[in-house]
C-alpha atoms as a PDB file:
ATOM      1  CA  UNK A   1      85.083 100.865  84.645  1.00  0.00           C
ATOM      2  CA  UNK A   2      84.433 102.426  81.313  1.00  0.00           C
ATOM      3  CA  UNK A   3      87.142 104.628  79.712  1.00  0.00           C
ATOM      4  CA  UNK A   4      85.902 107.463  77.164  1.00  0.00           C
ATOM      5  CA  UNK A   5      88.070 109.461  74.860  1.00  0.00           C
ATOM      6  CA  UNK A   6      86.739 112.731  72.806  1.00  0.00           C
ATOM      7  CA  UNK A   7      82.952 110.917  74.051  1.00  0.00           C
ATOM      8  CA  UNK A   8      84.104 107.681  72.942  1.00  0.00           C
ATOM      9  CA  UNK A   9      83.824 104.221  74.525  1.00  0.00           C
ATOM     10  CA  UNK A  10      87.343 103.225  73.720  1.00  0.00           C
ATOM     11  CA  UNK A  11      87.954 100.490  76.583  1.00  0.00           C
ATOM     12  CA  UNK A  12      85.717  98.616  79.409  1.00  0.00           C
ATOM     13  CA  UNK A  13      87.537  97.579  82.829  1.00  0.00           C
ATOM     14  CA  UNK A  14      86.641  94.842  85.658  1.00  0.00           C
ATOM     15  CA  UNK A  15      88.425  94.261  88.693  1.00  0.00           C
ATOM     16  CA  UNK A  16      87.974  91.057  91.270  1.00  0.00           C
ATOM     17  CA  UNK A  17      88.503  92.088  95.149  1.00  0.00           C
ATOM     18  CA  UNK A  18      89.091  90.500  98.126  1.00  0.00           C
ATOM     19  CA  UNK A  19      86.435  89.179  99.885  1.00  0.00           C
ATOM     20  CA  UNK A  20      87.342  91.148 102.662  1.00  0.00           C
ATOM     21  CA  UNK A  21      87.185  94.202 101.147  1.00  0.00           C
ATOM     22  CA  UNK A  22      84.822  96.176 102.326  1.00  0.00           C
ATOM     23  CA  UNK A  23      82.681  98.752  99.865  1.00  0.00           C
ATOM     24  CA  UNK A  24      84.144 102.238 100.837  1.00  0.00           C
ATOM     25  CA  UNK A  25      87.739 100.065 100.315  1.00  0.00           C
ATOM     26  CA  UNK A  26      86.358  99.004  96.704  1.00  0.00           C
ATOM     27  CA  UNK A  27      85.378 103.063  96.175  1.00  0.00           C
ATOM     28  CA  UNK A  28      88.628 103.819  96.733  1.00  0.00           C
ATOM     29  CA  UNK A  29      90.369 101.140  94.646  1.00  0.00           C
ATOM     30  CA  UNK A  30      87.914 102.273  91.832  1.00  0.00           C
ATOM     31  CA  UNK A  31      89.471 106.022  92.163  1.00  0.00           C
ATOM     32  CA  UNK A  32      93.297 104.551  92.403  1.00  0.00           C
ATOM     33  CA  UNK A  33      92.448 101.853  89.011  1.00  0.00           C
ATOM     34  CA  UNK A  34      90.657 105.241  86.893  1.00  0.00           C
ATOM     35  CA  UNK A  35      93.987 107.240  88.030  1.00  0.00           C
ATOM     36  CA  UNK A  36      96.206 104.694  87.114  1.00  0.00           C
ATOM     37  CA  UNK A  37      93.943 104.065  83.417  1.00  0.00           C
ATOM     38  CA  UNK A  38      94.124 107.896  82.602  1.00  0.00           C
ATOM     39  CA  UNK A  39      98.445 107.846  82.778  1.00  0.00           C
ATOM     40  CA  UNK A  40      97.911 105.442  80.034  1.00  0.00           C
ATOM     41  CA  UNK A  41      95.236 106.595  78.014  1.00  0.00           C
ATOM     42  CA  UNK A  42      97.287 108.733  74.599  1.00  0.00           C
ATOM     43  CA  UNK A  43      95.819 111.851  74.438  1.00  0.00           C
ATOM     44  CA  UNK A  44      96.760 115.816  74.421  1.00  0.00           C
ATOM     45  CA  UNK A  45      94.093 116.799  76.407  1.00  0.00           C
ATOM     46  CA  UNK A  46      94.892 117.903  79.962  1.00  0.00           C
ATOM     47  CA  UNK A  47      91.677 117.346  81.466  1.00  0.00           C
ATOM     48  CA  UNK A  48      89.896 114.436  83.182  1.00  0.00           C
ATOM     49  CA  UNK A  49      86.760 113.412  85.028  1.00  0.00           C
ATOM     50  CA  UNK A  50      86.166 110.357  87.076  1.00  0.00           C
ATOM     51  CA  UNK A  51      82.491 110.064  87.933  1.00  0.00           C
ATOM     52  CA  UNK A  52      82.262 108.356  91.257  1.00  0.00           C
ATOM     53  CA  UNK A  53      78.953 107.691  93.229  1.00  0.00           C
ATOM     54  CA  UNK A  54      80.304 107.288  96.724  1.00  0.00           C
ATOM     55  CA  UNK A  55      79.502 110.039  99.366  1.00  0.00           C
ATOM     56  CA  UNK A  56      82.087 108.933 101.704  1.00  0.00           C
ATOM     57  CA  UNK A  57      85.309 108.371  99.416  1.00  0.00           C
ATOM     58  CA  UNK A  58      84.889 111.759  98.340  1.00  0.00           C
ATOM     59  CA  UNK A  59      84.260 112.724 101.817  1.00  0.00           C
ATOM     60  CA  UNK A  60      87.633 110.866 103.056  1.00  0.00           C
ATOM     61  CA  UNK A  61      89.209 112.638  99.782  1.00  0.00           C
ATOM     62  CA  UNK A  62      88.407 116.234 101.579  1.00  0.00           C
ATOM     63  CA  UNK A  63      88.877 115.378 105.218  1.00  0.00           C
ATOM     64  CA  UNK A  64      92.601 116.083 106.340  1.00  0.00           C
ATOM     65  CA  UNK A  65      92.993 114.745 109.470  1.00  0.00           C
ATOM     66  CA  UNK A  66      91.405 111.113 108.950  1.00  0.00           C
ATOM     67  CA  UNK A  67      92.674 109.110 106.265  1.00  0.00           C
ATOM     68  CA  UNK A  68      93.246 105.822 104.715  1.00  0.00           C
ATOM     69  CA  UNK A  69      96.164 104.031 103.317  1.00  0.00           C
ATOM     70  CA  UNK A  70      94.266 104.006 100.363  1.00  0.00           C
ATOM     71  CA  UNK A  71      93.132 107.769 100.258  1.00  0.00           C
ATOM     72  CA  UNK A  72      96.699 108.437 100.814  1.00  0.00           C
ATOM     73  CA  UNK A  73      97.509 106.714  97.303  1.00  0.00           C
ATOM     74  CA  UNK A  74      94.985 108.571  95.571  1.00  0.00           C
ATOM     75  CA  UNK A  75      96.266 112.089  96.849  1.00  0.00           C
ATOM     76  CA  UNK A  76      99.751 111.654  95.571  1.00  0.00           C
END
């Protein structure tokens, strides 16, 4: 995970799963870990963008009716 501020590299992230996990699971962990970064990040700006290259999280993130435990996390 790479965190920017004003276009700057200010901090670089890794995370170790479960072996189990499986790679939509580590999508969604990767959304809930960026959420979780940007609360602590000190800034005034309002705004923030979390580039994510998985079709189906953000699928899972729009469909209502079907969701994860995980997807659940990210939507509160």
């Amino acid at each position: 995970m790479a965190i920017f501020k004003d276009s700057k590299l200010i901090e670089t992230k890794k995370y170790k799963l479960n072996g189990r996990c499986s790679n939509n699971q580590a999508e969604q962990l990767a959304i809930i870990k960026a959420l979780q970064n940007i609360k602590v990040v000190e800034t005034n700006d309002k705004t923030a963008l979390i580039f994510i290259e998985s079709k189906i999280a953000l699928e899972s993130l729009k469909n209502r009716k079907n969701h994860t435990y995980l997807i659940e996390i990210i939507e509160r």
